[in-house]
Protein backbone atom coordinates (compact mmCIF):
# COMPACT_ATOMS: atom_id res chain seq x y z
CA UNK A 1 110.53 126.18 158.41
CA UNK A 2 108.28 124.07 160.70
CA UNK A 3 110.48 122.78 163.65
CA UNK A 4 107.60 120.71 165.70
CA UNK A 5 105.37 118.08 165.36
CA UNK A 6 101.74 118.76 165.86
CA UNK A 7 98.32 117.33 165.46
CA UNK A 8 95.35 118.99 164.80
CA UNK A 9 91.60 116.69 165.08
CA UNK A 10 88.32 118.64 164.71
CA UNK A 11 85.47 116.37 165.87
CA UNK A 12 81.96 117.06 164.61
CA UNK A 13 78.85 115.30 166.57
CA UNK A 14 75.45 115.37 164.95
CA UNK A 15 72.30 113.58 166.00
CA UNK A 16 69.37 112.89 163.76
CA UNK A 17 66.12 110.87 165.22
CA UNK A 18 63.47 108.48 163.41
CA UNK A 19 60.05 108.49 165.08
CA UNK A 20 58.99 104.84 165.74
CA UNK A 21 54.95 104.71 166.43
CA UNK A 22 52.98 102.80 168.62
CA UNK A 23 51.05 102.04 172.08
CA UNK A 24 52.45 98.89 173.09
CA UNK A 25 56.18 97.76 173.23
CA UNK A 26 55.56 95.33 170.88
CA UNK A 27 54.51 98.04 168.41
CA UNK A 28 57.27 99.97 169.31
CA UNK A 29 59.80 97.07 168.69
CA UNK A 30 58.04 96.26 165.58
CA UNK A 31 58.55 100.38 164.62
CA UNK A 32 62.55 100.07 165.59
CA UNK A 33 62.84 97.36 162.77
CA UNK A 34 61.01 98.99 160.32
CA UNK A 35 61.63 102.82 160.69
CA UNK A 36 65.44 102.15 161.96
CA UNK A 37 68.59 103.09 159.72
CA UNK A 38 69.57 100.57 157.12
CA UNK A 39 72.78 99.35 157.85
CA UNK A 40 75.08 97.16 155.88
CA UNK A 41 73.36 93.55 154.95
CA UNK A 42 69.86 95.49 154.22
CA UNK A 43 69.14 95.38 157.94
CA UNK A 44 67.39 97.70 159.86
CA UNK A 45 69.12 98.67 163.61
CA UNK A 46 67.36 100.18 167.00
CA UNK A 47 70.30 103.21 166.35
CA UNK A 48 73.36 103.93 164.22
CA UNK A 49 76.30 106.01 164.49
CA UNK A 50 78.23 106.70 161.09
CA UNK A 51 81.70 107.48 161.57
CA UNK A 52 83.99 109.41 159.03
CA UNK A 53 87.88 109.71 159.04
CA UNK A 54 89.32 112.62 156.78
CA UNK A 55 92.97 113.02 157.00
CA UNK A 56 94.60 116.10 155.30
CA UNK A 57 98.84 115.98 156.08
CA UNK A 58 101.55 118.82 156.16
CA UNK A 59 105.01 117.85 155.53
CA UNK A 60 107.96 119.30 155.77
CA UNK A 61 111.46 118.74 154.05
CA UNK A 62 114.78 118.37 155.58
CA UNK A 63 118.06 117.36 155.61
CA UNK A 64 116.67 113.64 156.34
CA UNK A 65 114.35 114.00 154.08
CA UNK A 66 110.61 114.10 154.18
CA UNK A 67 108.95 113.84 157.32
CA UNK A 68 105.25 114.62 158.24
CA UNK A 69 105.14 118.19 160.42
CA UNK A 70 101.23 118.48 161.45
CA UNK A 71 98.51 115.95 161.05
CA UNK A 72 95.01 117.64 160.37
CA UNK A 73 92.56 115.00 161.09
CA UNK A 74 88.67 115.21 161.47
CA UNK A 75 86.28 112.61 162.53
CA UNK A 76 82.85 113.26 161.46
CA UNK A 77 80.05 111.25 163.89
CA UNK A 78 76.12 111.50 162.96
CA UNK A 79 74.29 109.31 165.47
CA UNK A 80 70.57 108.20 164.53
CA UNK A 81 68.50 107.55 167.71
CA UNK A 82 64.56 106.58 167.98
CA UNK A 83 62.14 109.28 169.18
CA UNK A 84 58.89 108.27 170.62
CA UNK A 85 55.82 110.64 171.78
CA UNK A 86 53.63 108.65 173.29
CA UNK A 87 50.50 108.42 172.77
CA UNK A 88 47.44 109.04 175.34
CA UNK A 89 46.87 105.02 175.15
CA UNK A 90 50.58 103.98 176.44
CA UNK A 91 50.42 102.19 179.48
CA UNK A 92 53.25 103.16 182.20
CA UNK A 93 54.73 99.66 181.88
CA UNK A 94 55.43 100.72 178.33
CA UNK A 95 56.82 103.97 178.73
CA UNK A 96 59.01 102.87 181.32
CA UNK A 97 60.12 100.08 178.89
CA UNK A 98 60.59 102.62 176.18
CA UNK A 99 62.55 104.97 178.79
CA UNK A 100 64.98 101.96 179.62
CA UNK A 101 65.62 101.17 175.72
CA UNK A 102 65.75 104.33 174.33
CA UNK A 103 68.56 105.21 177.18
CA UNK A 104 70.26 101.82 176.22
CA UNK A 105 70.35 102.44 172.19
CA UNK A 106 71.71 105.54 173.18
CA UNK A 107 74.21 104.50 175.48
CA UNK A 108 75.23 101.98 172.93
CA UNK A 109 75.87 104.53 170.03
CA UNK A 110 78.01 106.68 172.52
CA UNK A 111 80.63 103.74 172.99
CA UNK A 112 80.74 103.67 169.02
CA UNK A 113 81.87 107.30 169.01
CA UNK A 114 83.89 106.70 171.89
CA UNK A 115 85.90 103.71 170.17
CA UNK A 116 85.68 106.39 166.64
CA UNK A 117 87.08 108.92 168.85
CA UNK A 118 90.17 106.59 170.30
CA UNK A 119 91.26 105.46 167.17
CA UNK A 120 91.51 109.33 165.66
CA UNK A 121 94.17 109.85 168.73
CA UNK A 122 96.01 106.35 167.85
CA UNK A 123 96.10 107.50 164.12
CA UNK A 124 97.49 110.92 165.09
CA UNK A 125 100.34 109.40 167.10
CA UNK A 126 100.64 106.48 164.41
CA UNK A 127 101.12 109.22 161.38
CA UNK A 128 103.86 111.66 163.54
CA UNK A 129 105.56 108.53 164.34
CA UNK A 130 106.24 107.83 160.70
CA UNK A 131 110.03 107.84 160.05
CA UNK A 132 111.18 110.31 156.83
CA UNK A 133 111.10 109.55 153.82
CA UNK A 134 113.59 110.58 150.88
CA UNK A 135 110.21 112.32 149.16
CA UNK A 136 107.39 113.40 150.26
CA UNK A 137 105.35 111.20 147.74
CA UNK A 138 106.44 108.13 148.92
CA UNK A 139 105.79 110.11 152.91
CA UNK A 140 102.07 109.88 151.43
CA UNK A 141 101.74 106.69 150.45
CA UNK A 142 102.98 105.12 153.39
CA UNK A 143 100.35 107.57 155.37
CA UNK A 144 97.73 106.48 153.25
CA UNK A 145 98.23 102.99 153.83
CA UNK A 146 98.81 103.08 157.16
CA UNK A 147 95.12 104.94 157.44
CA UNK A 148 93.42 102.73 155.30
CA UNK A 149 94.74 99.66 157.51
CA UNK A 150 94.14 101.62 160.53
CA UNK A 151 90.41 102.84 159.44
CA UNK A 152 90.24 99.22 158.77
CA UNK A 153 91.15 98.11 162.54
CA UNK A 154 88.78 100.69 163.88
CA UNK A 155 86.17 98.79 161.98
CA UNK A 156 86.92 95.27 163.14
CA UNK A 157 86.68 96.78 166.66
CA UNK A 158 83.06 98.42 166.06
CA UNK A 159 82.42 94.91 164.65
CA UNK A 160 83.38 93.25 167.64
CA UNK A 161 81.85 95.64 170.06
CA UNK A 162 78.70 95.02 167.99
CA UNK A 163 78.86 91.06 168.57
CA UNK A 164 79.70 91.37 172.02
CA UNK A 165 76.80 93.36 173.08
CA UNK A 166 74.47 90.87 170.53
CA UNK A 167 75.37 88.21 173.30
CA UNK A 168 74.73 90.63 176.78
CA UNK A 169 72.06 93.05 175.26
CA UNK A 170 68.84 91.01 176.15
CA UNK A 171 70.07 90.47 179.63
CA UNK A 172 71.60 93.84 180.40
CA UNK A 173 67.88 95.30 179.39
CA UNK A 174 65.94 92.81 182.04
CA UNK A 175 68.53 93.89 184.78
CA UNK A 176 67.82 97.25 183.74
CA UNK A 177 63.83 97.40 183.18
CA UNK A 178 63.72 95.24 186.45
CA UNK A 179 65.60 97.86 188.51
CA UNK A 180 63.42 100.51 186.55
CA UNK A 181 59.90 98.63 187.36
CA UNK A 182 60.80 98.62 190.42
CA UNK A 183 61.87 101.87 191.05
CA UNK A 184 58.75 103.00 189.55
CA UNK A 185 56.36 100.61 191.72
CA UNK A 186 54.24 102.59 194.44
């Protein structure tokens, strides 16, 4: 018989890359929108990171009934970032614009694994905390639920990271490329 509670969470990380074409930045940013990964609402993004939950639960009966002995959860992340060779006709205004985005889009994804990556610890906790149940089927269906409204909340929270950085994203980058230029000025 299984006399602890445990959790088990295997996190996989995969990165794929679009090429996005051009000489200018306005060819570039014209490349993000069309090349990009189609997200929800048919629109095209600079980057994307898809985030998968799979639960798979071992219970064990007692006395009390049935309780939940060892979560086994995985979180499966594929992040899509832009890849850009310049070409001999890029200007060094341009790359260094492209430099500054590129690390911004990816800094971006990496808080949207970061927030996928808190909620598969909350959900961990969340499921061993579940009180016994008199069977193990109706265990289930409570831990079901309480993932699928849980999955849910992890959503709304990538949702709202999403709209706050819509409303600081354009400044953040000037800050940024300015402190770049002029890094990068003789």
């Amino acid at each position: 018989m299984f006399t602890g509670s445990a959790h088990a969470a295997e996190i996989t990380e995969r990165t794929t890359y679009f090429m996005v074409r051009g000489a200018t930045f306005a060819e570039l940013d014209r490349a993000l929108g069309t090349n990009g990964p189609l997200l929800g609402g048919g629109e095209r993004h600079a980057g994307a990171t898809k985030v998968t939950f799979t639960r798979d639960l071992q219970f064990d009966i007692q006395k009390t009934g049935c309780r939940i002995a060892r979560t086994n959860l995985r979180l499966d992340l594929v992040t899509t970032l832009p890849r850009w060779n310049a070409p001999r006709g890029a200007d060094a205004r341009t790359r260094t614009m492209w430099k500054v985005l590129q690390r911004d889009i990816a800094e971006h994804e990496a808080k949207h694994s970061t927030i996928a990556k808190n909620w598969l610890d909350l959900m961990n906790r969340e499921l061993l905390a579940l009180p016994p149940e008199p069977s193990c089927a109706r265990l289930e269906v409570k831990a079901a639920h309480l993932s699928q409204q849980m999955q849910m909340a992890h959503a709304k929270e990538q949702n709202g990271f999403d709209r706050a950085e819509t409303r600081v994203v354009d400044s953040r980058l000037n800050a940024k490329l300015a402190a770049a230029t002029k890094r990068a000025a003789p």
